[in-house]
Protein backbone atom coordinates (compact mmCIF):
# COMPACT_ATOMS: atom_id res chain seq x y z
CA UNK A 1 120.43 66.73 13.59
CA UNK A 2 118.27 67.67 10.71
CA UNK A 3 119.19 71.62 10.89
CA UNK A 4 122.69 70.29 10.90
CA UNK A 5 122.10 68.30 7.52
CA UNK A 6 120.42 71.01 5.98
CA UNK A 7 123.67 73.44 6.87
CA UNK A 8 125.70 70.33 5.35
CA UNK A 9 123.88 69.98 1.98
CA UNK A 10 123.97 73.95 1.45
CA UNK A 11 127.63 74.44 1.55
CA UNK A 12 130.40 73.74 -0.68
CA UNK A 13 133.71 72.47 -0.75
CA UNK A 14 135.41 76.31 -0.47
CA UNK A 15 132.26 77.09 2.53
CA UNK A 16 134.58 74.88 5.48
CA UNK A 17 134.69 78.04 7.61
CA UNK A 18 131.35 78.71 7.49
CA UNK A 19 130.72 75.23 8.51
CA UNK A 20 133.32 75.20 11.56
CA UNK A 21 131.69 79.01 12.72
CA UNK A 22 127.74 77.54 12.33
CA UNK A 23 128.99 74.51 14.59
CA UNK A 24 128.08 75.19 18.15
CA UNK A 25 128.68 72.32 19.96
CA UNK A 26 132.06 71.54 21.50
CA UNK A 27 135.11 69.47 19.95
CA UNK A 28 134.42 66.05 20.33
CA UNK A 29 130.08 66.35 21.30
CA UNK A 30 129.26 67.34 17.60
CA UNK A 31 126.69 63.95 16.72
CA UNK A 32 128.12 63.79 13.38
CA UNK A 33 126.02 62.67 10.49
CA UNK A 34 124.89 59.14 9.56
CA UNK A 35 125.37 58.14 5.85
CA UNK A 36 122.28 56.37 5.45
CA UNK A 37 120.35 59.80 6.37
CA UNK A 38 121.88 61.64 3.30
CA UNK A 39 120.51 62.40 0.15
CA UNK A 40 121.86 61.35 -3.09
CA UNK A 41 123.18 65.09 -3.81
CA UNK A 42 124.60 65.72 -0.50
CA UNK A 43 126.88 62.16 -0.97
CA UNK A 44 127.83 63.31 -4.27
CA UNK A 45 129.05 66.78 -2.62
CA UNK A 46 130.58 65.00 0.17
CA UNK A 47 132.09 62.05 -1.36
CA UNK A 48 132.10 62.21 -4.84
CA UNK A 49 129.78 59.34 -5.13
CA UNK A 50 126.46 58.31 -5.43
CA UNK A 51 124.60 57.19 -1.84
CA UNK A 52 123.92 54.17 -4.02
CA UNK A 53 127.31 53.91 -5.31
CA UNK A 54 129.00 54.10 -1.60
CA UNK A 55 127.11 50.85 -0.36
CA UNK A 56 128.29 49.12 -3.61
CA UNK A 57 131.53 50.32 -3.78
CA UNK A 58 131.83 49.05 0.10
CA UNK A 59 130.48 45.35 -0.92
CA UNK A 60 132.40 45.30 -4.03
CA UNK A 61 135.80 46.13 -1.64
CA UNK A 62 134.64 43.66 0.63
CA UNK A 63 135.32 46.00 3.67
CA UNK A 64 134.43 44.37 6.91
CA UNK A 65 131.52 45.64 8.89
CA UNK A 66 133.57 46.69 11.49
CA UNK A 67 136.85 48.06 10.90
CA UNK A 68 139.03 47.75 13.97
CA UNK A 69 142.50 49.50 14.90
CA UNK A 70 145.21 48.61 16.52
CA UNK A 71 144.75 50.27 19.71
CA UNK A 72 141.16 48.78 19.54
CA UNK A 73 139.43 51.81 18.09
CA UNK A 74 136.09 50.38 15.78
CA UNK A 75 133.95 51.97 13.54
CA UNK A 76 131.76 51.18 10.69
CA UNK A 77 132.94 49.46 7.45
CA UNK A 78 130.85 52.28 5.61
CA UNK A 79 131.32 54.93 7.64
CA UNK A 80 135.57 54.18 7.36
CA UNK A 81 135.08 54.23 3.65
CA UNK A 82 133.55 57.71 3.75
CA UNK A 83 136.16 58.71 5.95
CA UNK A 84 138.63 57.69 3.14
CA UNK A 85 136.42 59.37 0.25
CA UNK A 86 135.97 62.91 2.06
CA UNK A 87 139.21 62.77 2.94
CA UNK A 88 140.36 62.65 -0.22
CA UNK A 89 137.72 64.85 -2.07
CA UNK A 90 138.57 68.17 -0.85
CA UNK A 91 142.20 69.21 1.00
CA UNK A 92 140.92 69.49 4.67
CA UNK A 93 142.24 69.14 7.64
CA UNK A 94 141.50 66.00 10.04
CA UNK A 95 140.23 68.93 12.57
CA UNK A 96 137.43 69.71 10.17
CA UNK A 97 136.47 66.24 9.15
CA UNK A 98 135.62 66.39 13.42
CA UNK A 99 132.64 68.28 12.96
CA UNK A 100 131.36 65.95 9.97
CA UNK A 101 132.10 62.55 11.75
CA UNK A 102 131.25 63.24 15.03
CA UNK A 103 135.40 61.54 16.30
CA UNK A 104 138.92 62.90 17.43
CA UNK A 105 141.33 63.62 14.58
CA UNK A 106 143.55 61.12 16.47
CA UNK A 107 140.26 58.64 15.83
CA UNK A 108 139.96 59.45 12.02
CA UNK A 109 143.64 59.48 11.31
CA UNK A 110 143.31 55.92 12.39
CA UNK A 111 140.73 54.63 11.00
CA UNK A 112 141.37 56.29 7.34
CA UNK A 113 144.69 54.73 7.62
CA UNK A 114 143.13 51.38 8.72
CA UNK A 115 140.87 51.08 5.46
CA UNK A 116 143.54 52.68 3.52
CA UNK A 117 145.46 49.22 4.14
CA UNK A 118 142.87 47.26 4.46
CA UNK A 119 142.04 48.07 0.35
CA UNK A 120 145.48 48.68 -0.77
CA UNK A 121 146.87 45.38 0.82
CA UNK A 122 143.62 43.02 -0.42
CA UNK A 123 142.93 45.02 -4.26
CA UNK A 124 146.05 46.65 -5.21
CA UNK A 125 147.57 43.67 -7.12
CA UNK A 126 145.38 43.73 -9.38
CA UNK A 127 146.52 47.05 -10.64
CA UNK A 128 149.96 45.23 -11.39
CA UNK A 129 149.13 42.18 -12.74
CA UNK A 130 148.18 40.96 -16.88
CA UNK A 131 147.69 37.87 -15.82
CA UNK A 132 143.37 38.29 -15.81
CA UNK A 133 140.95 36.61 -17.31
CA UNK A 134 140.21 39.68 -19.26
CA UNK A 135 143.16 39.79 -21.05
CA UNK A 136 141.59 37.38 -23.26
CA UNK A 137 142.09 36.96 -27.00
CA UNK A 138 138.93 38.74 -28.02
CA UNK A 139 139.06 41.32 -25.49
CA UNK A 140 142.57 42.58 -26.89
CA UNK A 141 140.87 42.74 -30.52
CA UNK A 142 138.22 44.59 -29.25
CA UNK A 143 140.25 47.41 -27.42
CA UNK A 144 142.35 47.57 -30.62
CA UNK A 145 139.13 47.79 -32.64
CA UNK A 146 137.96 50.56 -30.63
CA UNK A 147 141.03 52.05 -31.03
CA UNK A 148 141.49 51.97 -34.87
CA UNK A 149 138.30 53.00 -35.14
CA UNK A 150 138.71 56.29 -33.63
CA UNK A 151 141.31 56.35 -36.59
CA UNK A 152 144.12 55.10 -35.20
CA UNK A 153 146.62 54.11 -38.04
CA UNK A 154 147.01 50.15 -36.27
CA UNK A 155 144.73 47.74 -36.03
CA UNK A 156 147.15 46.28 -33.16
CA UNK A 157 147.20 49.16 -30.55
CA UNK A 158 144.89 48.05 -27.19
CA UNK A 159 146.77 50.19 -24.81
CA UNK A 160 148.60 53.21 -24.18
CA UNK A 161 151.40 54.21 -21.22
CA UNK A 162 152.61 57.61 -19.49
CA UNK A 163 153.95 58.80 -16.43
CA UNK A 164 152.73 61.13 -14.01
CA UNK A 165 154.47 63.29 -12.09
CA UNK A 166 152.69 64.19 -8.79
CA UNK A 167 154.20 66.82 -6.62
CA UNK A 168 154.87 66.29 -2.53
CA UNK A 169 155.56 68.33 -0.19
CA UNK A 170 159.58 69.15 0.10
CA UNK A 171 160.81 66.52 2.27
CA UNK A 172 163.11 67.04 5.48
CA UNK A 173 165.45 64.47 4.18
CA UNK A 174 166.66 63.40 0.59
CA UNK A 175 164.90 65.86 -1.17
CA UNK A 176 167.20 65.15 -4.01
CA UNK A 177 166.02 61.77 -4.30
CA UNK A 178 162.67 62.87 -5.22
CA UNK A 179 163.58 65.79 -7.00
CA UNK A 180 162.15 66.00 -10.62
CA UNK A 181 164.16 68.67 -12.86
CA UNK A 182 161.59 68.50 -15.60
CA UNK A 183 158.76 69.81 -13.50
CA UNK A 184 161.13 71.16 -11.05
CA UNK A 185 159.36 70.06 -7.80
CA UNK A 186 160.01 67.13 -5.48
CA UNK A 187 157.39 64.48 -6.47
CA UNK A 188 156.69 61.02 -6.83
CA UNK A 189 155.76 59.25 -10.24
CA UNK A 190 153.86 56.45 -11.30
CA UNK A 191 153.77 54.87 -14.59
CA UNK A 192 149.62 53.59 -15.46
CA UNK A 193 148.07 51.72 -18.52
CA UNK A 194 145.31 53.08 -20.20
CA UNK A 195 142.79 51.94 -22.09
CA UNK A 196 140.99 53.36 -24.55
CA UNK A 197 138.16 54.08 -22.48
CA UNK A 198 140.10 55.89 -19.67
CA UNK A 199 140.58 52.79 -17.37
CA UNK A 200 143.80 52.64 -15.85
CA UNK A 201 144.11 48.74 -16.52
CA UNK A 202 148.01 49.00 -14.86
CA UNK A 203 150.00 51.04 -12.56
CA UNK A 204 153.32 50.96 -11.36
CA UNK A 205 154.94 53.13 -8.48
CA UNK A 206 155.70 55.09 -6.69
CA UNK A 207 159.29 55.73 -7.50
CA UNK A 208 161.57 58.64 -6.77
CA UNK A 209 161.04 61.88 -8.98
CA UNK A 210 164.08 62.50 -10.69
CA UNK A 211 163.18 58.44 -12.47
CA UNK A 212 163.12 58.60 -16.05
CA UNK A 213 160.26 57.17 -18.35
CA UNK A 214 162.48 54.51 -19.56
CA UNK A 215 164.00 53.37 -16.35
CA UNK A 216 160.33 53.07 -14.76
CA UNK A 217 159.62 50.69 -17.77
CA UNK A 218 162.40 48.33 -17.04
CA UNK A 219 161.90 48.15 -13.65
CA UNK A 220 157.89 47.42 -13.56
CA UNK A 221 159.27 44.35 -15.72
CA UNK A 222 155.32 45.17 -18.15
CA UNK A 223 157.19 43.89 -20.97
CA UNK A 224 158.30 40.28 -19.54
CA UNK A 225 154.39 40.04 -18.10
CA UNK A 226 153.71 40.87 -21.74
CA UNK A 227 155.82 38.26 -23.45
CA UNK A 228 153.77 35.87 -20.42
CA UNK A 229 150.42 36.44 -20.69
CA UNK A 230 149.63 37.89 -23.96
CA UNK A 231 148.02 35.12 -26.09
CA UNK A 232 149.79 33.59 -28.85
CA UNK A 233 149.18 34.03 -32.65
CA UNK A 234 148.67 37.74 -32.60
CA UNK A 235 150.70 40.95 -30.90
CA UNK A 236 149.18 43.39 -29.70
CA UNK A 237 151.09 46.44 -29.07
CA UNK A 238 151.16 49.16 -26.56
CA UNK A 239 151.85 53.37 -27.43
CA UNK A 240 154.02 55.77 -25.71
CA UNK A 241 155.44 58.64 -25.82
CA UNK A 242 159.08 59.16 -27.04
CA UNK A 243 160.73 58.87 -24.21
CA UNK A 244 159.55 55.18 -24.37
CA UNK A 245 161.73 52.27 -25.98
CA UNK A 246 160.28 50.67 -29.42
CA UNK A 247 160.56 46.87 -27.53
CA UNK A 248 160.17 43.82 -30.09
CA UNK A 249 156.44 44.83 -31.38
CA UNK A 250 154.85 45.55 -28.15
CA UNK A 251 155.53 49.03 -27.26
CA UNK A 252 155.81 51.41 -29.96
CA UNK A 253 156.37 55.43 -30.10
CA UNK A 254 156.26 57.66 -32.21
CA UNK A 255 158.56 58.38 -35.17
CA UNK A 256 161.89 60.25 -34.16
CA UNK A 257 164.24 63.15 -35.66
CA UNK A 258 163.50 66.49 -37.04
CA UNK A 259 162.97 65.83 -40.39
CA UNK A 260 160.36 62.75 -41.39
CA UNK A 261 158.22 62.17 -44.27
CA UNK A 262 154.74 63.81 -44.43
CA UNK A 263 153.33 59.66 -44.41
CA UNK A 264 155.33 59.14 -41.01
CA UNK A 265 153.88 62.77 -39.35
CA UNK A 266 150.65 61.83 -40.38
CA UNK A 267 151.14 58.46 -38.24
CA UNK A 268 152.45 60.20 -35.48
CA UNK A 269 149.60 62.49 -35.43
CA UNK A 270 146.97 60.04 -35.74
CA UNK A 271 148.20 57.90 -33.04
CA UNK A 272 148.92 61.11 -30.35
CA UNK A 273 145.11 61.90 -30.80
CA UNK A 274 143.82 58.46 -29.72
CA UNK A 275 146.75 58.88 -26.77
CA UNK A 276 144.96 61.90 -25.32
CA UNK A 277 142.39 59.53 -23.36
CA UNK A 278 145.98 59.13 -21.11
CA UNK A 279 145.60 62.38 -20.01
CA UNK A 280 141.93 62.48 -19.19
CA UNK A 281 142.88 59.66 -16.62
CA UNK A 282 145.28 61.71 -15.06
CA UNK A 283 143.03 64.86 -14.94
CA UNK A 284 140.29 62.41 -13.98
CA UNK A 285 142.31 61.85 -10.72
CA UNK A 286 142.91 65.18 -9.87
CA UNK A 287 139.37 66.64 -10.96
CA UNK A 288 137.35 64.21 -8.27
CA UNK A 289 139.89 63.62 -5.25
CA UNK A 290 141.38 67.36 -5.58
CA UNK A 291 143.54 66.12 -2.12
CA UNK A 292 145.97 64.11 -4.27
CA UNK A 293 146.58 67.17 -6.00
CA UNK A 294 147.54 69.61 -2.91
CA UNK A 295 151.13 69.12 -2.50
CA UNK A 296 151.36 70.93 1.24
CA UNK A 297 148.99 68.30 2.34
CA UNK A 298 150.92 65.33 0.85
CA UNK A 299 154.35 64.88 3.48
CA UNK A 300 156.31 62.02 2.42
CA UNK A 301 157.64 61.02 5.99
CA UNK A 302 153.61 61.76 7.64
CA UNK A 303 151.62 60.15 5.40
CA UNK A 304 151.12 56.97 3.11
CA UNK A 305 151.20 59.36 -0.16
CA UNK A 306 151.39 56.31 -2.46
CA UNK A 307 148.76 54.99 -0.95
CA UNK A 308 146.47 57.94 -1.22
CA UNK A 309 146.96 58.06 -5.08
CA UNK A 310 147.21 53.71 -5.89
CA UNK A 311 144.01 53.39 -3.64
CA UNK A 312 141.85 56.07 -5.52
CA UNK A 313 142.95 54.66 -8.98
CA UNK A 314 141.43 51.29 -7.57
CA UNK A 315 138.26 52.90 -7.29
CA UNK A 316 138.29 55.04 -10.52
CA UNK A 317 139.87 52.59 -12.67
CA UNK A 318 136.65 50.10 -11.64
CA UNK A 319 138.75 46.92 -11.55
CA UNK A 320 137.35 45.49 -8.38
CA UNK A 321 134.03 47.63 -7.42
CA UNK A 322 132.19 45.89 -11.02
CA UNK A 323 134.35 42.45 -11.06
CA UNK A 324 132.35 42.30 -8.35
CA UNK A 325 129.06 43.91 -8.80
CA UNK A 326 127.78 42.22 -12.02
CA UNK A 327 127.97 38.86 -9.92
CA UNK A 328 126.12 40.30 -6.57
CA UNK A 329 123.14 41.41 -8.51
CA UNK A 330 121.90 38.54 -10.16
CA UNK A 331 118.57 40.54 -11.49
CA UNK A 332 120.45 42.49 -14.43
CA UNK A 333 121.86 39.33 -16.16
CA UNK A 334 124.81 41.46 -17.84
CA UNK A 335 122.57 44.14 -18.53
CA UNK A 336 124.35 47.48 -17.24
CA UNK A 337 120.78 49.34 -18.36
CA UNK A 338 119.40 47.55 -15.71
CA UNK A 339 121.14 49.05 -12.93
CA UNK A 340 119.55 51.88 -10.95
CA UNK A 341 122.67 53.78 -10.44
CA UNK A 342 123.53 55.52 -13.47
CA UNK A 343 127.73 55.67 -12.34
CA UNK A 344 127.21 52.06 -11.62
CA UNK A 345 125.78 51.49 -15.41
CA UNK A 346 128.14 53.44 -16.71
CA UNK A 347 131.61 51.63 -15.19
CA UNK A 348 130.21 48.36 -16.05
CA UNK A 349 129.73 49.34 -19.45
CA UNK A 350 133.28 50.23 -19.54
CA UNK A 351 134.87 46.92 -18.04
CA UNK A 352 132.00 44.71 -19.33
CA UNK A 353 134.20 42.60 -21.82
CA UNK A 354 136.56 41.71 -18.47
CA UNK A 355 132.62 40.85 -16.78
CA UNK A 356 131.57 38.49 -19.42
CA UNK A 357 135.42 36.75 -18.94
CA UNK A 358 134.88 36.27 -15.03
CA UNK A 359 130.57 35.61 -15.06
CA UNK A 360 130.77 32.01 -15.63
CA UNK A 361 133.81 31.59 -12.74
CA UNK A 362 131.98 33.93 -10.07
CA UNK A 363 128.69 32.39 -10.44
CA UNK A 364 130.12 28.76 -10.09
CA UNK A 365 132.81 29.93 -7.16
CA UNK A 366 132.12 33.59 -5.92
CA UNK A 367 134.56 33.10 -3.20
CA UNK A 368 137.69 32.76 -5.23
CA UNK A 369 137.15 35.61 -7.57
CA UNK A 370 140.58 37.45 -7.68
């Protein structure tokens, strides 16, 4: 077992082969490795997170201890979640996750779907929902502070929204459906909310390819949860792109038509700068789970490709792993320096104002936090 983690923690993601040949043992004897036994490097490599990080990202997801299929195959709450993670680190097969989990590819196909599920069906709302306690008054002003700040020409702007286009494997049936002429592949798209930080605070999809920006807008209804939730006295305005709608005050885009005055190019400038941290969202994605970014691997009619790409923004984005972490560890009193986990510290630093809106309702009820 320990020559085997050894021959784990010195390979990379491109070294797969060299694992598979090194692997004596038959299909379906190889012991597998145990999570807890790993260093903090070799869960970085495998998972793309921290060994500390895994067992709070597991609590914070409140996945069961036991994860159990429909046909009655268990495993491990943690070892289900790094079944979900590896799979979507690196574009490998099920037959070479065998070798690192010790089960069937008919077991892991089950049990990654399982916790898939289990996450998207319990955490996924809140990816679609303003109405949270951190939409607050003074969190708005804050994000818009940040924002003009970083010399952005409104003092109003806490948000910005894109869409992504994310190529799929050309289906067997209605490939026109999903068809996008832009980027001339058959894709699905999603339309996210991003904050200034890089959070995606909303998302919205999937939808068919060939959707246009506007048409994704009307239909994820953001402006009518806008009008809702936002508080009164004050609007506070979201950016996009020009294929976006200017919408009574609360989405904006940039000035139209080839000729505009040198004040109104200098706004549009300004303003596309701050946008960019939409875009490092989107890379983020791709950059950390590189499967979501593999199109042969991603079959429409096969797989839950939505899914794969809604559940990994959960745990990016940080909107349940540190609602839920800044309440479990009662020691750092708001204090993200106080964490041992640098990652930890540094996603709590980033959602903190929506922590100090939820600390006084988790400590007095932790059982109905959303």
């Amino acid at each position: 077992m320990a020559e085997n983690l050894k021959v784990l923690a010195a390979l990379e993601d491109s070294d797969e082969l060299l694992l598979l040949s090194l692997c004596k043992e038959e299909k379906g004897n190889f012991p597998g490795i145990e999570v807890e036994k790993l260093t903090n490097e070799q869960c970085r490599s495998f998972f793309r997170f921290d060994k500390d990080d895994i067992e709070i990202l597991c609590r914070a997801l409140r996945i069961p201890e036991k994860v159990v299929c429909f046909n009655r195959t268990t495993a491990r709450g943690i070892d289900g979640l790094c079944m979900v993670l590896r799979r979507l680190a690196f574009p490998c097969r099920l037959e070479d996750l065998e070798y690192i989990f010790g089960r069937s590819k008919t077991e892991l196909s089950l049990v990654i779907n399982e916790v898939l599920d289990y996450i998207h069906d319990n955490h996924c709302h809140l990816l679609s929902d303003f109405n949270m306690s951190w939409l607050s008054q003074e969190s708005l002003e804050r994000f818009a502070d940040a924002v003009f700040d970083r010399d952005g020409p409104l003092d109003s702007c806490w948000d910005f929204i894109d869409d992504t286009v994310r190529p799929i494997c050309r289906p067997q049936e209605n490939q026109r459906l999903v068809f996008n002429g832009h980027k001339r592949s058959h894709a699905l798209k999603f339309q996210s909310i991003v904050t200034h930080n890089g959070i995606i605070s909303n998302l919205f999809g999937p939808l068919e390819g060939r959707r246009h920006d506007a048409g994704m807008l009307r239909e994820s209804d953001i402006l009518t949860q806008m009008r809702v939730h936002t508080p009164e006295g004050r609007i506070f305005c979201i950016y996009g792109d020009p294929a976006y709608p200017v919408t009574d005050g609360y989405i904006i885009a940039p000035f139209r038509g080839g000729v505009i005055s040198r004040n109104l190019m200098i706004f549009n400038k300004r303003l596309s700068a701050v946008r960019i941290c939409v875009e490092w969202a989107f890379g983020k994605v791709l950059s950390l789970f590189a499967f979501l970014g593999y199109k042969k691997k991603l079959k429409l009619y096969l797989q839950p490709v939505g899914k794969y790409y809604k559940v990994y923004v959960m745990k990016e984005s940080g909107e349940v792993e540190c609602l839920h972490l800044i309440f479990q560890c009662e020691d750092i009193r708001g204090d993200p320096d106080k964490l041992e986990s640098p990652t930890a510290g540094m996603i709590c630093r980033f959602v903190f104002p929506r922590l100090e809106a939820l600390q006084g309702v988790a400590r007095t009820n932790p059982g109905n936090l959303p």
